[in-house]
N, C-alpha and C. Protein backbone atom coordinates (compact mmCIF):
# COMPACT_ATOMS: atom_id res chain seq x y z
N UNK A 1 2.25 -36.42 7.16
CA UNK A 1 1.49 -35.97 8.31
C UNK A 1 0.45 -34.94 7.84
N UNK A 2 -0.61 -34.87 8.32
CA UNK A 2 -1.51 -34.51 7.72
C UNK A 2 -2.22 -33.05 8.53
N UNK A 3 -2.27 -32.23 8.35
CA UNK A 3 -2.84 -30.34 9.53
C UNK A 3 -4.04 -30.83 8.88
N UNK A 4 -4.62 -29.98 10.67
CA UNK A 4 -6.35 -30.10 10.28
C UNK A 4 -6.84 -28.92 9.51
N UNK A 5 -7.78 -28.26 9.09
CA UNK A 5 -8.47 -27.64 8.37
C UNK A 5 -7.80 -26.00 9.08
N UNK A 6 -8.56 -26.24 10.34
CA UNK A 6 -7.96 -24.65 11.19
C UNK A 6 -6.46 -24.18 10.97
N UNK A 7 -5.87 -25.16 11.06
CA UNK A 7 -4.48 -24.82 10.99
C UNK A 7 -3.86 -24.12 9.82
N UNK A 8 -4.26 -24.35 8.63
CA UNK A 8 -4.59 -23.95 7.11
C UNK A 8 -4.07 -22.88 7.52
N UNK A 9 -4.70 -22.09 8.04
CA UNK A 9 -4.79 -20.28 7.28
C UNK A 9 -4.28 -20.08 8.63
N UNK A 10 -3.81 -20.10 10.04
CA UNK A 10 -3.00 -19.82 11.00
C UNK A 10 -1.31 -19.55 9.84
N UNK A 11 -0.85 -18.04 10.54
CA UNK A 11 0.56 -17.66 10.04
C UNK A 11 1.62 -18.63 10.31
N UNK A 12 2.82 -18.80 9.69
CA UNK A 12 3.72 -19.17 10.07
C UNK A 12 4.25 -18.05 10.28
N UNK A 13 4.47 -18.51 12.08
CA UNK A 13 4.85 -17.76 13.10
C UNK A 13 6.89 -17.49 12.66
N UNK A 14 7.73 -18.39 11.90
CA UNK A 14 8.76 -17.95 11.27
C UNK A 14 8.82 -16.62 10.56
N UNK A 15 8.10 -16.59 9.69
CA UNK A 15 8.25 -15.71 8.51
C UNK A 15 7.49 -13.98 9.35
N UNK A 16 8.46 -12.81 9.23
CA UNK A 16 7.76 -11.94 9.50
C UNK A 16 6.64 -11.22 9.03
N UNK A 17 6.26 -11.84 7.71
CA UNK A 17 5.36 -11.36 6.49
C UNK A 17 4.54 -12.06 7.23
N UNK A 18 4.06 -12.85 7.51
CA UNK A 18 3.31 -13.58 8.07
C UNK A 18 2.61 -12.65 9.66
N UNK A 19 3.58 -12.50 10.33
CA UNK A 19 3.54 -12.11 11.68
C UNK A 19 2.55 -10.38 11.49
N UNK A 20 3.35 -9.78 10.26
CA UNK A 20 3.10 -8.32 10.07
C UNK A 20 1.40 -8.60 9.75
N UNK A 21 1.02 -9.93 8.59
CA UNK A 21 -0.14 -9.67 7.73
C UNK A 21 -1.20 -10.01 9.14
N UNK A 22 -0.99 -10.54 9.97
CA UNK A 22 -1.76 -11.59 10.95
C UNK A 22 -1.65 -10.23 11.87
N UNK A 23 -0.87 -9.75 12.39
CA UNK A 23 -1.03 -8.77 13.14
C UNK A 23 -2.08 -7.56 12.46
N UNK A 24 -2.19 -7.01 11.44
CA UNK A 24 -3.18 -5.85 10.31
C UNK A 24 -3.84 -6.15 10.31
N UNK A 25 -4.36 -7.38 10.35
CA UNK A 25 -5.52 -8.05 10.07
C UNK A 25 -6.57 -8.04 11.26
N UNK A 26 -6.10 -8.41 12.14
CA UNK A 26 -6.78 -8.48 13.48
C UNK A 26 -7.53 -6.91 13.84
N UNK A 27 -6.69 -6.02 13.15
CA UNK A 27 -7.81 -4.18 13.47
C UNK A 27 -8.31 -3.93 11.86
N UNK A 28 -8.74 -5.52 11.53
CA UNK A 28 -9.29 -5.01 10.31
C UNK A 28 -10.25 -6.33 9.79
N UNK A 29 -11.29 -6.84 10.95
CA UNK A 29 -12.14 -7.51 11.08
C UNK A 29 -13.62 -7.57 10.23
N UNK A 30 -13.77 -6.12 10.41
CA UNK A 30 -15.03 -6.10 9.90
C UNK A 30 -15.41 -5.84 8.80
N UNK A 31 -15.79 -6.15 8.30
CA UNK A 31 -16.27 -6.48 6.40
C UNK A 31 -16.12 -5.10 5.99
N UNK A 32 -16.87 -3.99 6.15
CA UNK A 32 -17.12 -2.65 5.97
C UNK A 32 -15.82 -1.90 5.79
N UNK A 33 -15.20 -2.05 6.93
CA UNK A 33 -13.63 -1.88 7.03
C UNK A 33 -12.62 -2.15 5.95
N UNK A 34 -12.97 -3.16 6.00
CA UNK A 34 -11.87 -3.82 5.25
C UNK A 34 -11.84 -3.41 3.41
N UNK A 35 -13.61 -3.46 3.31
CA UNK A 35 -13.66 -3.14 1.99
C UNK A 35 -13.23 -1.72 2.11
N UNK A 36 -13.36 -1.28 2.64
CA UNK A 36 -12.68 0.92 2.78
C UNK A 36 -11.19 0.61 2.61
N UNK A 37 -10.86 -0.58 3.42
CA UNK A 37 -9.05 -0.10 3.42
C UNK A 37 -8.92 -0.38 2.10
N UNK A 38 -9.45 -1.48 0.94
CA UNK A 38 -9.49 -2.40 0.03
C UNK A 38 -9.23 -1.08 -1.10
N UNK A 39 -10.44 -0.10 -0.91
CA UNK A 39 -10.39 1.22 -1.61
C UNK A 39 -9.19 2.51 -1.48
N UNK A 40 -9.39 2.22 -0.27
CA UNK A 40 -8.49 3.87 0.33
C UNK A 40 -6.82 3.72 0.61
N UNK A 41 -6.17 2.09 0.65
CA UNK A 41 -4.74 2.18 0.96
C UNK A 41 -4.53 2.53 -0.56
N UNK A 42 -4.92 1.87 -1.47
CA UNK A 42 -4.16 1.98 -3.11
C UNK A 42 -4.16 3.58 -3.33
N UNK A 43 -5.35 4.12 -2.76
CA UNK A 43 -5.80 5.40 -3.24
C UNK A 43 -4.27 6.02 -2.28
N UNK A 44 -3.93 6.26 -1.20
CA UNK A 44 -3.18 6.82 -0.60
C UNK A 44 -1.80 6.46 -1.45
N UNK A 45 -1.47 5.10 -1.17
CA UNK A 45 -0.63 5.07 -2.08
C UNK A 45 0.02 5.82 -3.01
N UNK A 46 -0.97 5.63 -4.48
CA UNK A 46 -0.98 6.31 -5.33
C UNK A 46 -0.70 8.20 -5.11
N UNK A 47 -1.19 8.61 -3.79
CA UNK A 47 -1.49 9.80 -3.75
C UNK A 47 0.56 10.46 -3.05
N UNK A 48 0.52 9.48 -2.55
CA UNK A 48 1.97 9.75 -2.19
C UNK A 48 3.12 9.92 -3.19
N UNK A 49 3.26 8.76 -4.12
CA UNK A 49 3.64 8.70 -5.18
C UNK A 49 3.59 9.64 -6.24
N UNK A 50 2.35 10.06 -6.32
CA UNK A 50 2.32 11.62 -7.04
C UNK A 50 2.45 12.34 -6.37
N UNK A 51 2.73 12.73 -4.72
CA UNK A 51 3.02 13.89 -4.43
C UNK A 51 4.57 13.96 -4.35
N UNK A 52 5.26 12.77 -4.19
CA UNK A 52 7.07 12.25 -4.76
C UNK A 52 6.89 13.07 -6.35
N UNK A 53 6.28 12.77 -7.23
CA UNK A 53 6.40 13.09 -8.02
C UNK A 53 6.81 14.11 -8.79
N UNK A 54 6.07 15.07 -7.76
CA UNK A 54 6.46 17.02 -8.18
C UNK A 54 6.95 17.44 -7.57
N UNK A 55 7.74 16.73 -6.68
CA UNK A 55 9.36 17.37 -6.28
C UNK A 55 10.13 17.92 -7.33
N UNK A 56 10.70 18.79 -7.27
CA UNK A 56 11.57 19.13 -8.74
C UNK A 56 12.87 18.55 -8.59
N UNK A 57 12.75 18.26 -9.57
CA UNK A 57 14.60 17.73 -9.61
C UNK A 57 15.65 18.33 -10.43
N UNK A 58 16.69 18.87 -10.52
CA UNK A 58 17.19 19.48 -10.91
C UNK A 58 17.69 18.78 -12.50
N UNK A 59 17.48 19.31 -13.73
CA UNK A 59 16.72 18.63 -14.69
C UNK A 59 18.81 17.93 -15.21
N UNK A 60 19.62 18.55 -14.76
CA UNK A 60 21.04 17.79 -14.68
C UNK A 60 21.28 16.57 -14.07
N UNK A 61 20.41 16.39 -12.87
CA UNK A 61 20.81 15.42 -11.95
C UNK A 61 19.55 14.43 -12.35
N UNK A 62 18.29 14.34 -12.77
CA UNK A 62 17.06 13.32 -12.98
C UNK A 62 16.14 13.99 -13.89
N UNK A 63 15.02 13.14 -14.29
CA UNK A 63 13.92 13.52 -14.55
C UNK A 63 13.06 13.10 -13.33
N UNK A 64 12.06 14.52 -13.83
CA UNK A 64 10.67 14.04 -12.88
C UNK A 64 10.21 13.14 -12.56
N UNK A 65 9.86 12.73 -11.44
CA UNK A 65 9.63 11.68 -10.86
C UNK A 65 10.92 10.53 -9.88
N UNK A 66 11.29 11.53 -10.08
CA UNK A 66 12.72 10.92 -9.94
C UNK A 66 12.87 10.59 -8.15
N UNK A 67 11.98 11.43 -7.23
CA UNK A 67 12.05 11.53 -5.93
C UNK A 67 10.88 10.25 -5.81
N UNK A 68 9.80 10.01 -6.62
CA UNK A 68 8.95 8.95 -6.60
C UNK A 68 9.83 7.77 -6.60
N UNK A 69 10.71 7.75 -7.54
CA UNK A 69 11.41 6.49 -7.75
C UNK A 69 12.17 5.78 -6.58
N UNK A 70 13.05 7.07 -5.79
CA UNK A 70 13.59 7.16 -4.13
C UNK A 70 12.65 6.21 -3.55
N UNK A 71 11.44 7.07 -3.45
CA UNK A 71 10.66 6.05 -2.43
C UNK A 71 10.18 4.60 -2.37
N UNK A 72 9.65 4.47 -3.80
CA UNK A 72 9.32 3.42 -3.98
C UNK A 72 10.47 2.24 -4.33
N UNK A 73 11.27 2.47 -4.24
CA UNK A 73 12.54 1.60 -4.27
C UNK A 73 12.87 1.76 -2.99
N UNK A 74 12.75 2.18 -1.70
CA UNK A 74 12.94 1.97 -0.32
C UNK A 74 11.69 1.10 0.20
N UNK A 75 11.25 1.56 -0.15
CA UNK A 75 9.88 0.50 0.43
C UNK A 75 10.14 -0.71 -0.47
N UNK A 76 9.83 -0.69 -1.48
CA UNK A 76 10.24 -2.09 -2.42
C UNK A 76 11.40 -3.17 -1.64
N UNK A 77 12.45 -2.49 -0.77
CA UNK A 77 13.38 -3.32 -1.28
C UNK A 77 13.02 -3.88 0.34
N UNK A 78 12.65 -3.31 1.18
CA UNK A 78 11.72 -3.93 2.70
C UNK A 78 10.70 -4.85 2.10
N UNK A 79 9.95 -4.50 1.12
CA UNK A 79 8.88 -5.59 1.20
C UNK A 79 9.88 -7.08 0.16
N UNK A 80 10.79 -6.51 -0.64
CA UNK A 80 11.31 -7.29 -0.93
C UNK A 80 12.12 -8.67 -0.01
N UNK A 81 12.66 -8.06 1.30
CA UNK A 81 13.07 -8.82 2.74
C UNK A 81 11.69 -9.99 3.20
N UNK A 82 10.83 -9.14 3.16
CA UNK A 82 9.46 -9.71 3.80
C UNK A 82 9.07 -10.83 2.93
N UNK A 83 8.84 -10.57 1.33
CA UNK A 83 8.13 -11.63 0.54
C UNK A 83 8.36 -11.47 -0.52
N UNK A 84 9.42 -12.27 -1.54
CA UNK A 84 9.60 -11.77 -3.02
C UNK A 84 8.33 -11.68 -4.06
N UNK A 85 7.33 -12.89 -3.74
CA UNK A 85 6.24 -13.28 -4.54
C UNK A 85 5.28 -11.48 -4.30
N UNK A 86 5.20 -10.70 -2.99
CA UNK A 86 4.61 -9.95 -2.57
C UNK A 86 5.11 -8.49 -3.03
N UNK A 87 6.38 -8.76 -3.08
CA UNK A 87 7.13 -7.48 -4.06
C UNK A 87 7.25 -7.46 -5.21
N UNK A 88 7.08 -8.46 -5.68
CA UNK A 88 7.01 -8.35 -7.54
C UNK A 88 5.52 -7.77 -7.41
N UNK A 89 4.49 -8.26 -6.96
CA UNK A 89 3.31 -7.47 -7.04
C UNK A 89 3.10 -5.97 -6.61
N UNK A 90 3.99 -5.61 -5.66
CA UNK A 90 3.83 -4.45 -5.91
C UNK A 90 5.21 -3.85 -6.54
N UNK A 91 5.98 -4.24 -7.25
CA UNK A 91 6.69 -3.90 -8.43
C UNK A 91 6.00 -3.72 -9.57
N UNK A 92 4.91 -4.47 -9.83
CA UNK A 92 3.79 -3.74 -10.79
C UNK A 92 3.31 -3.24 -10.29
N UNK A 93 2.37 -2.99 -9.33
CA UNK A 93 1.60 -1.57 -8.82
C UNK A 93 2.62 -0.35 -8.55
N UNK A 94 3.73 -0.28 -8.13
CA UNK A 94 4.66 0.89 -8.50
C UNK A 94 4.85 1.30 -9.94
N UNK A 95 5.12 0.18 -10.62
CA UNK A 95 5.00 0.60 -12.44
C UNK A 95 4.08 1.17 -12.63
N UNK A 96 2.62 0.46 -12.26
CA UNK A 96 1.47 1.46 -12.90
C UNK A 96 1.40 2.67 -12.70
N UNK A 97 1.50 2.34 -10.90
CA UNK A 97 1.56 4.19 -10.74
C UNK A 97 2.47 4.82 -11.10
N UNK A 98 3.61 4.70 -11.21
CA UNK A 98 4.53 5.83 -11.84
C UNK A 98 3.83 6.18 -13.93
N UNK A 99 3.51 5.28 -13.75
CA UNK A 99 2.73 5.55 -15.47
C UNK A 99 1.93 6.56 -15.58
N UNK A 100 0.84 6.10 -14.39
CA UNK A 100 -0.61 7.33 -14.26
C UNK A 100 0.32 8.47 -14.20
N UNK A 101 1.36 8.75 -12.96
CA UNK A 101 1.97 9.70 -12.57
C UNK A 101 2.55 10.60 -13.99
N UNK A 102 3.17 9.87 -14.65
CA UNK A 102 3.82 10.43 -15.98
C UNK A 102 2.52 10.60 -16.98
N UNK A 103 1.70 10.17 -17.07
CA UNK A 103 0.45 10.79 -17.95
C UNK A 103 -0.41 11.76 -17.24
N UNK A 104 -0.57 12.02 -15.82
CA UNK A 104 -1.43 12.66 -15.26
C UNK A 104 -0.35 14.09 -15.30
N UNK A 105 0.18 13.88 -15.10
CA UNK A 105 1.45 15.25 -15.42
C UNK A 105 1.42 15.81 -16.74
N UNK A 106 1.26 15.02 -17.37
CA UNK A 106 1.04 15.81 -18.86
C UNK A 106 0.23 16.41 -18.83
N UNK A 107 -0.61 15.48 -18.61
CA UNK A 107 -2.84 15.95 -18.73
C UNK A 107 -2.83 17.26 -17.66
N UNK A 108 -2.58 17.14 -16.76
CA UNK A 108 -2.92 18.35 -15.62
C UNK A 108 -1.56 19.24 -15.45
N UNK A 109 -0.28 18.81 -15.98
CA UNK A 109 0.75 19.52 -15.18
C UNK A 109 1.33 19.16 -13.76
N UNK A 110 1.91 19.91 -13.29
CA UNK A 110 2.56 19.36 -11.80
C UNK A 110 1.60 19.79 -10.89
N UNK A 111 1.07 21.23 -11.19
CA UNK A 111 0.50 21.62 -9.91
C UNK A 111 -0.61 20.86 -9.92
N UNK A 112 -1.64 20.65 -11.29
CA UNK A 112 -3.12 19.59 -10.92
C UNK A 112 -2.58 18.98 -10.59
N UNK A 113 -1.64 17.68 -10.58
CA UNK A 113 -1.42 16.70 -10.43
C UNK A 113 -1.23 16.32 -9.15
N UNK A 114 -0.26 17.41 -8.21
CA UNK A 114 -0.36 17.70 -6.78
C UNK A 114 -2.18 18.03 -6.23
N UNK A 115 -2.42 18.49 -6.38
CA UNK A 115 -3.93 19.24 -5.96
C UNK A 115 -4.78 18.04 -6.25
N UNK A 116 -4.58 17.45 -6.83
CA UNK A 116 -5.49 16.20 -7.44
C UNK A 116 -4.81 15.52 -6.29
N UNK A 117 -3.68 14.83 -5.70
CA UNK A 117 -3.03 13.83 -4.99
C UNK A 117 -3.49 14.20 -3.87
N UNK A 118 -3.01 15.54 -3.41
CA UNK A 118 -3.97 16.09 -2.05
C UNK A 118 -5.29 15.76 -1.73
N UNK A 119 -6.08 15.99 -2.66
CA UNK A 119 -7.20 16.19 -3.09
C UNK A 119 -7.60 14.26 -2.36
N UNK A 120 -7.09 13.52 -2.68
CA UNK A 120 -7.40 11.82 -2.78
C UNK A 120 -6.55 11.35 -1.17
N UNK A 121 -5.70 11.79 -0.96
CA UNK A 121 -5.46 11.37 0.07
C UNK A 121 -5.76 12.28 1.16
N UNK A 122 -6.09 13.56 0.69
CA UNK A 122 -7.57 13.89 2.10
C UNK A 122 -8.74 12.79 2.40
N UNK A 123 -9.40 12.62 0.93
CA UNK A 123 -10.83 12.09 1.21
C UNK A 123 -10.07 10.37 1.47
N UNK A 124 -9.34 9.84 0.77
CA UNK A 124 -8.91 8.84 1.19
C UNK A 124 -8.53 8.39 2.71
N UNK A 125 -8.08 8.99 3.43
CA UNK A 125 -7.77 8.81 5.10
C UNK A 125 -9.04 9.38 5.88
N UNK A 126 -9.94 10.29 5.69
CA UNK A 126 -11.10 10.11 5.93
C UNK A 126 -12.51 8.95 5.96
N UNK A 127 -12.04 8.23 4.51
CA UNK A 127 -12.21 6.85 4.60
C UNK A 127 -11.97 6.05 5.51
N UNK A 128 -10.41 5.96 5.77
CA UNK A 128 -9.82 5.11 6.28
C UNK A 128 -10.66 4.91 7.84
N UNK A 129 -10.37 6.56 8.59
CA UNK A 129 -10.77 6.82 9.71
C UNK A 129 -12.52 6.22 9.94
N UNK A 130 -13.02 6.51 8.77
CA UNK A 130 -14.64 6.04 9.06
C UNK A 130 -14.87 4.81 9.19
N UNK A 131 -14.02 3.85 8.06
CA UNK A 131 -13.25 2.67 8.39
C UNK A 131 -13.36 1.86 9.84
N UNK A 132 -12.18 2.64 10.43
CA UNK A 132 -11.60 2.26 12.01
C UNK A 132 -13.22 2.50 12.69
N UNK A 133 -13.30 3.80 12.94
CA UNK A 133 -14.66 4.54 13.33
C UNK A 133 -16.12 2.27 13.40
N UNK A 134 -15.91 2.55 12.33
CA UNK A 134 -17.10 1.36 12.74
C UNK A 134 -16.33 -0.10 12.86
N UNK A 135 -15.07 0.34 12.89
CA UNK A 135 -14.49 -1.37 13.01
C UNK A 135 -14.61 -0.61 14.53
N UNK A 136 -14.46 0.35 15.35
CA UNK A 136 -14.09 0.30 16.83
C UNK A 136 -12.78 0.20 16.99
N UNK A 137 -11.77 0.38 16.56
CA UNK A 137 -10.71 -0.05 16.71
C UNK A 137 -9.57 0.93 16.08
N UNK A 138 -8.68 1.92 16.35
CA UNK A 138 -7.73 2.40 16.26
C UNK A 138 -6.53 1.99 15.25
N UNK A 139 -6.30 2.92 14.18
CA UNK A 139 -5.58 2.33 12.96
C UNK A 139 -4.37 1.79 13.16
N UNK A 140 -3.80 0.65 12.45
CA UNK A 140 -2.74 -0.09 13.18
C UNK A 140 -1.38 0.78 13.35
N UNK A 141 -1.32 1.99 12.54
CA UNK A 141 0.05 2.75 12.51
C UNK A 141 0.27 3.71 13.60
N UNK A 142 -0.73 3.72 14.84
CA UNK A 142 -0.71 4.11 16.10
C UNK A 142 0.09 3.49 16.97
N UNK A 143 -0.04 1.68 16.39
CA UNK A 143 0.97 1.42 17.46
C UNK A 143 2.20 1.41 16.83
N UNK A 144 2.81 0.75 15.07
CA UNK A 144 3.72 0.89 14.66
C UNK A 144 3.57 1.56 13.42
N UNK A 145 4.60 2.65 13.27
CA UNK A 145 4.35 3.50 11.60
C UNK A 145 4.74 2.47 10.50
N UNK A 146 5.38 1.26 10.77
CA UNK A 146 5.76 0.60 10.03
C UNK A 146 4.57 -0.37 9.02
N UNK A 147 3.22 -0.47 9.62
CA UNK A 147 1.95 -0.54 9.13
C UNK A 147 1.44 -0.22 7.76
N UNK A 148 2.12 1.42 7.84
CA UNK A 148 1.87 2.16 6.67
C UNK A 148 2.46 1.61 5.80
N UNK A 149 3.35 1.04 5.99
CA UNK A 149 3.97 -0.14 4.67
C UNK A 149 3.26 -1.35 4.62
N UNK A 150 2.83 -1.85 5.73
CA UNK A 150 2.13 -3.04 5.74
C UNK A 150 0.46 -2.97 5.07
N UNK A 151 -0.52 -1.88 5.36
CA UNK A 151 -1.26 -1.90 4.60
C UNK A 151 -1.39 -2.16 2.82
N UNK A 152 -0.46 -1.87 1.58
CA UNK A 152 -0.43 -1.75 0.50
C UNK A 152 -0.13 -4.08 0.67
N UNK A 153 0.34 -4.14 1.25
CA UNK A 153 0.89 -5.36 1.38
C UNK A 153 -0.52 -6.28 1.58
N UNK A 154 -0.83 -6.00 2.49
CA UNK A 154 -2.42 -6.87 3.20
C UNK A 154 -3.40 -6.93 2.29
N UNK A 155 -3.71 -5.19 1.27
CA UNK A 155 -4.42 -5.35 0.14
C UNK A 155 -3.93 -6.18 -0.69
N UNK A 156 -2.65 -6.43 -1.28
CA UNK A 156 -2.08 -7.16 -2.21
C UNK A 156 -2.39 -8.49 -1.63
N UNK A 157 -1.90 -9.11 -0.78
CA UNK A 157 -2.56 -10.70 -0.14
C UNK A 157 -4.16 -11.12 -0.14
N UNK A 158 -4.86 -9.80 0.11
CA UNK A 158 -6.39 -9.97 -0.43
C UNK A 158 -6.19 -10.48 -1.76
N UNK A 159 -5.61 -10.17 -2.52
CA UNK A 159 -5.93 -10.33 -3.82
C UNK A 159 -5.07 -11.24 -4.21
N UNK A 160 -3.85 -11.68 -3.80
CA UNK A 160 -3.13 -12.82 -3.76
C UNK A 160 -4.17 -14.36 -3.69
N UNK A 161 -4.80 -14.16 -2.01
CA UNK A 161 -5.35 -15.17 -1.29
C UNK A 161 -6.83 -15.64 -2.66
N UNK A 162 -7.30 -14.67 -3.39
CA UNK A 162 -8.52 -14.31 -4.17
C UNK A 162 -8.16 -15.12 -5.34
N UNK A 163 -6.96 -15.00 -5.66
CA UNK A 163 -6.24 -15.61 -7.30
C UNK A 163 -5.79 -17.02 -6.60
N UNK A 164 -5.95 -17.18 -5.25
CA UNK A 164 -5.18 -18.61 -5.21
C UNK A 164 -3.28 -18.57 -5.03
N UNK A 165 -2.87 -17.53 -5.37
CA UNK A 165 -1.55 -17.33 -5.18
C UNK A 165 -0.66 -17.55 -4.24
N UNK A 166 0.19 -18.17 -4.23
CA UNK A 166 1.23 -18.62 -2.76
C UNK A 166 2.14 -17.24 -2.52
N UNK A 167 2.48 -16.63 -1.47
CA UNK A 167 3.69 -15.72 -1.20
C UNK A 167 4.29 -16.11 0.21
């Protein structure tokens, strides 16, 4: 049996990965937008992750970074529910960043490294907002905080959908 062309890229309404990406998508229409979120979710990301980072940990119980690892293994293991093909991808983008994180700590220490993270996810959500601002449209984690997980995800399917990749 053969789907027509439109039907192609319509979600399967089963899968919640589907439901979540189709729902983000819709307050994130406009080209301008989209290329900002394209820039500014990784950047936030990243900025969270290093601010996990310089939590101290009590040097008996972990090494540094060790509260980064918390997080990103809670979120991992949700997006892992949602889409395995979509969590191995960001199972490498968690690797990388915990890498930068462990070299940018050297290079700057804890406190640059914080001040620098601040520093990116100020101007980064300012983005975001200028973003929304000309899409017209109110960021999706207004209606659910659960978004904020779904954005790192939607960028990754950009770039999934770009390589041709199935998830």
């Amino acid at each position: 049996m053969s789907t027509s062309p439109e039907l192609l890229n319509l979600p399967d309404p089963r899968r919640p990965i589907d439901r979540w990406l189709f729902s983000y998508s819709g307050d994130h229409v406009n080209p301008t937008n989209q290329f900002i979120h394209l820039l500014c979710v990784p950047a936030i990301v990243w900025s969270v992750t290093a601010a996990l980072w310089v939590i101290p940990v009590p040097a008996a119980f972990a090494r540094p970074g060790a509260w980064m690892a918390v997080g990103m293994l809670l979120a991992w293991a949700w997006y892992w529910r949602l889409s395995r093909p979509l969590a191995l991808g960001m199972l490498v983008a968690f690797a990388g960043m915990g890498a930068l994180n462990y070299w940018l700590s050297g290079l700057l220490g804890m406190t640059g490294l914080l001040w620098l993270a601040v520093g990116v996810f100020v101007v980064a959500w300012i983005g975001q907002f200028i973003g929304h601002k000309i899409e017209g449209r109110k960021p999706s984690f207004f209606t659910d905080m659960s978004y904020l997980l779904v954005g790192p995800l939607w960028t990754l399917d950009k770039l999934y959908r770009k390589l041709g990749w199935a998830h």
